[in-house]
Protein backbone atom coordinates (compact mmCIF):
# COMPACT_ATOMS: atom_id res chain seq x y z
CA UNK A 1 7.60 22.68 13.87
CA UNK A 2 8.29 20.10 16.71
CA UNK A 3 11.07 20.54 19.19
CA UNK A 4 14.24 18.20 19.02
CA UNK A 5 14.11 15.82 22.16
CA UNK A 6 17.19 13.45 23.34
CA UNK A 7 16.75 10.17 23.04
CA UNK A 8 18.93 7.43 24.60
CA UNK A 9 19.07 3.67 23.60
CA UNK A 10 18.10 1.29 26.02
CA UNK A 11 20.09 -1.14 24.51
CA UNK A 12 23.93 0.49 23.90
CA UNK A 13 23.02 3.72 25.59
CA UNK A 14 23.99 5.78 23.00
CA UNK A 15 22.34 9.48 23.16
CA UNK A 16 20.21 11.02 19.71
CA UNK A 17 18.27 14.17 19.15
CA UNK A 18 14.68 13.30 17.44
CA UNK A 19 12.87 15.82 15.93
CA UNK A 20 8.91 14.31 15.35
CA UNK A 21 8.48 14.63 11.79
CA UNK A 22 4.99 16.42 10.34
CA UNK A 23 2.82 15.36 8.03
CA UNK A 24 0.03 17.60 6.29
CA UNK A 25 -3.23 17.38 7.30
CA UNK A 26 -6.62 17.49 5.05
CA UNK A 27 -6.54 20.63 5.65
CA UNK A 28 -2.80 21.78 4.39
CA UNK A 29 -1.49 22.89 7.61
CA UNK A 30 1.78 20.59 8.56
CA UNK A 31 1.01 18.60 12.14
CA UNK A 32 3.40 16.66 13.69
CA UNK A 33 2.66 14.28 17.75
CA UNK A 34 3.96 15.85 21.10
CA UNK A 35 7.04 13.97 22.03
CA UNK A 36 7.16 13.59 25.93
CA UNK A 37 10.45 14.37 27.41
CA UNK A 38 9.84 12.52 30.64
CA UNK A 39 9.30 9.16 29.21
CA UNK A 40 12.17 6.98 27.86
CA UNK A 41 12.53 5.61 24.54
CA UNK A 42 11.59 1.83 24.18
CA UNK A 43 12.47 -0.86 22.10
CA UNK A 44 10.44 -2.11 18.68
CA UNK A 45 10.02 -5.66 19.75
CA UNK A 46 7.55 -6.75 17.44
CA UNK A 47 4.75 -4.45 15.43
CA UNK A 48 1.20 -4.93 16.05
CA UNK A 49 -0.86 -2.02 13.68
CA UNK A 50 -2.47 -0.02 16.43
CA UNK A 51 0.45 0.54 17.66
CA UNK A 52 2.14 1.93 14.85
CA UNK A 53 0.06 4.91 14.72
CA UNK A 54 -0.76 7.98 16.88
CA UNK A 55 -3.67 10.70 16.50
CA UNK A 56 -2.55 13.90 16.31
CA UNK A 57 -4.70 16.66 16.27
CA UNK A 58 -4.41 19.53 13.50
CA UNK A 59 -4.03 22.73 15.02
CA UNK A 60 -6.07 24.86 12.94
CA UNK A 61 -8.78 22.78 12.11
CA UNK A 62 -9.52 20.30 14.74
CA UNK A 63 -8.84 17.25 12.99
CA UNK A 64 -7.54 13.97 14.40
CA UNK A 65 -5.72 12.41 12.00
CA UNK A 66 -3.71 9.41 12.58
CA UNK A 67 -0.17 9.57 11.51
CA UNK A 68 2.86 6.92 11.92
CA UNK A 69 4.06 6.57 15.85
CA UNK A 70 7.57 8.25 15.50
CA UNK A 71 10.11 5.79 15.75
CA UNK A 72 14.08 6.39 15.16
CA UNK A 73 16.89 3.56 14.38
CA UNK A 74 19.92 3.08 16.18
CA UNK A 75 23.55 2.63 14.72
CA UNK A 76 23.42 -0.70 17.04
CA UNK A 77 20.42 -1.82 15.26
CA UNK A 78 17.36 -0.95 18.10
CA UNK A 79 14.62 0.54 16.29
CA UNK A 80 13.41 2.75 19.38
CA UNK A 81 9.67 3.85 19.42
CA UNK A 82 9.84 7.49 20.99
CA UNK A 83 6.92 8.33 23.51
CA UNK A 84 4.42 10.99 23.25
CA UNK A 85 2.65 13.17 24.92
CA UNK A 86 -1.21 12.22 25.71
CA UNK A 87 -4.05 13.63 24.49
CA UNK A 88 -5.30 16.96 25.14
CA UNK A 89 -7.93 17.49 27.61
CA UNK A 90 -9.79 20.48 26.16
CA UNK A 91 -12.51 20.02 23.61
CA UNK A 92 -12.04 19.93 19.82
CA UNK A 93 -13.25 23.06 18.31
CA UNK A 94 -15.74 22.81 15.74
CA UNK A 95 -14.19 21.72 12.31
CA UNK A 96 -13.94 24.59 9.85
CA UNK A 97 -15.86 24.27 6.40
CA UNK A 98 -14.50 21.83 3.79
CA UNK A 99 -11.48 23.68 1.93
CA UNK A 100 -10.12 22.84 -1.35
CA UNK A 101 -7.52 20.21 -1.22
CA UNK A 102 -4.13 21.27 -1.35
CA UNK A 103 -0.96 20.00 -3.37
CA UNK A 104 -0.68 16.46 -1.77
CA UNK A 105 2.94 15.79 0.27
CA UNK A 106 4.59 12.57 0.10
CA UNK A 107 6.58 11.06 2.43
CA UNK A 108 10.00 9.00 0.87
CA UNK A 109 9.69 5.30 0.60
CA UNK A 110 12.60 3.24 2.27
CA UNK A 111 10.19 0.38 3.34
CA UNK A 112 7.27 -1.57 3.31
CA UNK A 113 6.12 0.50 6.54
CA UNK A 114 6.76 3.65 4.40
CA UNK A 115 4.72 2.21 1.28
CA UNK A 116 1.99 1.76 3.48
CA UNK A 117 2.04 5.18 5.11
CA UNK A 118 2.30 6.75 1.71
CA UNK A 119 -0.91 4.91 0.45
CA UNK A 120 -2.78 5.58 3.72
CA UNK A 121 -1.95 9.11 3.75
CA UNK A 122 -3.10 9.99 -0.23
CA UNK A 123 -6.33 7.94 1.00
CA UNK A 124 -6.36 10.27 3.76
CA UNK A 125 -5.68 13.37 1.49
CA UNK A 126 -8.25 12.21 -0.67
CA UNK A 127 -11.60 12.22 1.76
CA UNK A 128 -11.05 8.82 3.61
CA UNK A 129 -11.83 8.57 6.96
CA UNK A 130 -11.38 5.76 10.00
CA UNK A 131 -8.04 4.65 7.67
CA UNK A 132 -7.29 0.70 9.18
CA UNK A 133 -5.78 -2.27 8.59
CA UNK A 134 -8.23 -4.20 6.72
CA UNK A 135 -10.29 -6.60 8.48
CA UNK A 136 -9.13 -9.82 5.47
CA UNK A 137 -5.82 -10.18 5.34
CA UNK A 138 -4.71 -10.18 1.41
CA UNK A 139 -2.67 -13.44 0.06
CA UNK A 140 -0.06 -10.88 -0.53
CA UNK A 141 0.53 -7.04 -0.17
CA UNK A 142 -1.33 -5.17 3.09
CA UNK A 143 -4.11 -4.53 3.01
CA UNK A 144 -5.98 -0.83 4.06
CA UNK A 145 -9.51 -0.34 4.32
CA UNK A 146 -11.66 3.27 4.96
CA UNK A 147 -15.32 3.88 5.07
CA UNK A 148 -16.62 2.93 1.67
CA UNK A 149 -12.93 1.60 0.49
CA UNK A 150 -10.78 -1.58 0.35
CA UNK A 151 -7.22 -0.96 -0.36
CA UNK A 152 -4.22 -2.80 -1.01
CA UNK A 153 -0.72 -2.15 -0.80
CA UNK A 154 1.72 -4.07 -2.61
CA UNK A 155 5.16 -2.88 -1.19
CA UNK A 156 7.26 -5.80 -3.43
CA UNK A 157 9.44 -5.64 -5.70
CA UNK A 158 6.82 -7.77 -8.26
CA UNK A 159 4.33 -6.17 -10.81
CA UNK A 160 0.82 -7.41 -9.02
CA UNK A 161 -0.61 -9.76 -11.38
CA UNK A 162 -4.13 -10.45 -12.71
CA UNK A 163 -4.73 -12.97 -10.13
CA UNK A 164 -4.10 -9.93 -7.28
CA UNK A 165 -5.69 -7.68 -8.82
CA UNK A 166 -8.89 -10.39 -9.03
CA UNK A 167 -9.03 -11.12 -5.56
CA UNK A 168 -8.68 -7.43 -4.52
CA UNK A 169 -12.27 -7.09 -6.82
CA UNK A 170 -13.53 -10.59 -5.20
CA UNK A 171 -13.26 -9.37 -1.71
CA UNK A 172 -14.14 -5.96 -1.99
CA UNK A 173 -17.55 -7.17 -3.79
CA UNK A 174 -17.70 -9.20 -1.28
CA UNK A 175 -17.93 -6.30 1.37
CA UNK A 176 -19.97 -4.14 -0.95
CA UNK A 177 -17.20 -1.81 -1.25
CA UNK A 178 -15.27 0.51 -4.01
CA UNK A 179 -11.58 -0.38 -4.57
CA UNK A 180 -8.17 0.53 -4.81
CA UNK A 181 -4.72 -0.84 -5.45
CA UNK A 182 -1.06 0.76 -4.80
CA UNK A 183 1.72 -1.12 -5.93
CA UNK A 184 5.50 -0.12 -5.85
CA UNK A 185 6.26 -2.04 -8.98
CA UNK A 186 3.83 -1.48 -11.07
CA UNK A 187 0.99 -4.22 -13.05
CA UNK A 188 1.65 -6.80 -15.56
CA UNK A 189 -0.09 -6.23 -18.47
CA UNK A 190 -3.19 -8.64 -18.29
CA UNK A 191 -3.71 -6.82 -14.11
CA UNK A 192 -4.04 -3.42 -15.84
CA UNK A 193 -6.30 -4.77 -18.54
CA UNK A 194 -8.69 -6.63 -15.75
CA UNK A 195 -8.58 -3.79 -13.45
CA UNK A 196 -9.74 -1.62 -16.32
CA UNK A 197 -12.37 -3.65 -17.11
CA UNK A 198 -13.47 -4.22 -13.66
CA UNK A 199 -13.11 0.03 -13.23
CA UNK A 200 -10.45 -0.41 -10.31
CA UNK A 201 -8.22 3.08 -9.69
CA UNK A 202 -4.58 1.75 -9.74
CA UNK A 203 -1.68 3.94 -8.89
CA UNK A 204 2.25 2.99 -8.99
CA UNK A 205 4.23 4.26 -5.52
CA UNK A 206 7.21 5.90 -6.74
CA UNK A 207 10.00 6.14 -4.27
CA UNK A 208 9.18 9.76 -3.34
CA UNK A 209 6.07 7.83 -1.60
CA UNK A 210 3.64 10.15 -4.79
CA UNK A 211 1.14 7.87 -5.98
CA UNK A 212 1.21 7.62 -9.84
CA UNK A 213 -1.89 7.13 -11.51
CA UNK A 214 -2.19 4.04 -14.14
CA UNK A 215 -5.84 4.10 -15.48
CA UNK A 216 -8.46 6.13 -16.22
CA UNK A 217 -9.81 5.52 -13.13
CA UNK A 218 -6.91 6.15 -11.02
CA UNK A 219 -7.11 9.89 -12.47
CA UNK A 220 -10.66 10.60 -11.79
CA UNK A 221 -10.59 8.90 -8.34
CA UNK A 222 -7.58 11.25 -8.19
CA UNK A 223 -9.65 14.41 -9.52
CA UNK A 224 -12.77 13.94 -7.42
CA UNK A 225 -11.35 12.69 -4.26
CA UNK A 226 -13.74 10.63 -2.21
């Protein structure tokens, strides 16, 4: 578990405790980043995606996962990005032998930053690697994209539509790449019967941040794993 830190606003000076949060890795054990006590908090004045996201490395396993740069909001309305430690200096041990997967842990949904955490996460829990923002920007929804994979991330409050769920198929046959979609409210009717016939996994985000599967082939991609 990570130590509580204080944290003070820049902006009305008001003092918090922040506890890092942890987040599992492949692996099952919980890791969470090294908050740096030395360093002040900033302020979020705009979001670019590599900065969103730290690597932290898994204790027992050696991963480096990347997990969400841990940020905590003000009652004055500064969203303050809490610094972390850098990177250790010693070697990563070798990575232990493929275990079985454990019970996947969500993280809640509260916003679009969290729907695309959740998504990148499962992917993560699934057998993804090098998890990024995806080179194409989507005409709506984020998009995600993993070795092998082209995700998309639909944090609205609209069922995607046949016409998303199209160009998801268009571009990732473009980059001669498998598929995925995550949307928090769901498919219209003619999306799920294209995606089906085009043999696209889609999963619902409930607010828990657990994807749901829709389709068939949302449950094996679910079963097998990457």
């Amino acid at each position: 578990m990570s130590e509580s830190v204080p944290v003070r606003c820049p902006a009305c000076r008001r003092e918090h405790f922040y506890e890092a949060p942890s987040y599992p890795c492949v692996c099952g054990v919980p890791a969470a980043p090294a908050l740096d006590q030395h360093k002040a908090a900033t302020a979020v004045a705009h979001r670019a995606w590599d900065e969103d996201w730290v690597t932290v490395r898994c204790e027992a396993c050696g991963r480096r996962n990347q997990w969400p740069y841990p940020e905590l909001g003000c009652g004055c309305g500064t969203v303050l990005r809490i610094p972390v430690a850098g990177p250790s200096a010693e070697s990563t041990p070798p990575v232990s032998a493929p275990a079985r997967r454990r019970v996947f842990q969500p993280v809640t949904i509260r916003t679009a930053r969290d729907a695309v955490t959740a998504a990148a996460l499962y992917l993560r829990w699934l057998g993804y690697r090098d998890i990024r923002r995806a080179d194409q920007r989507p005409p709506s929804g984020i998009g995600l994209a993993a070795r092998g994979l082209l995700a998309r991330v639909d944090p609205t409050v609209r069922p995607a539509t046949l016409r998303d769920v199209e160009c998801l198929w268009l571009t990732a046959m473009a980059e001669s790449t498998s598929c995925v979609y995550f949307s928090l409210a769901g498919f219209s009717p003619d999306a799920r019967g294209r995606a089906d016939a085009l043999r696209i996994p889609l999963f619902v985000l409930d607010l828990t941040g657990a994807p749901q599967a829709v389709n068939s082939h949302a449950d094996d991609l679910d079963a097998a794993g990457a």
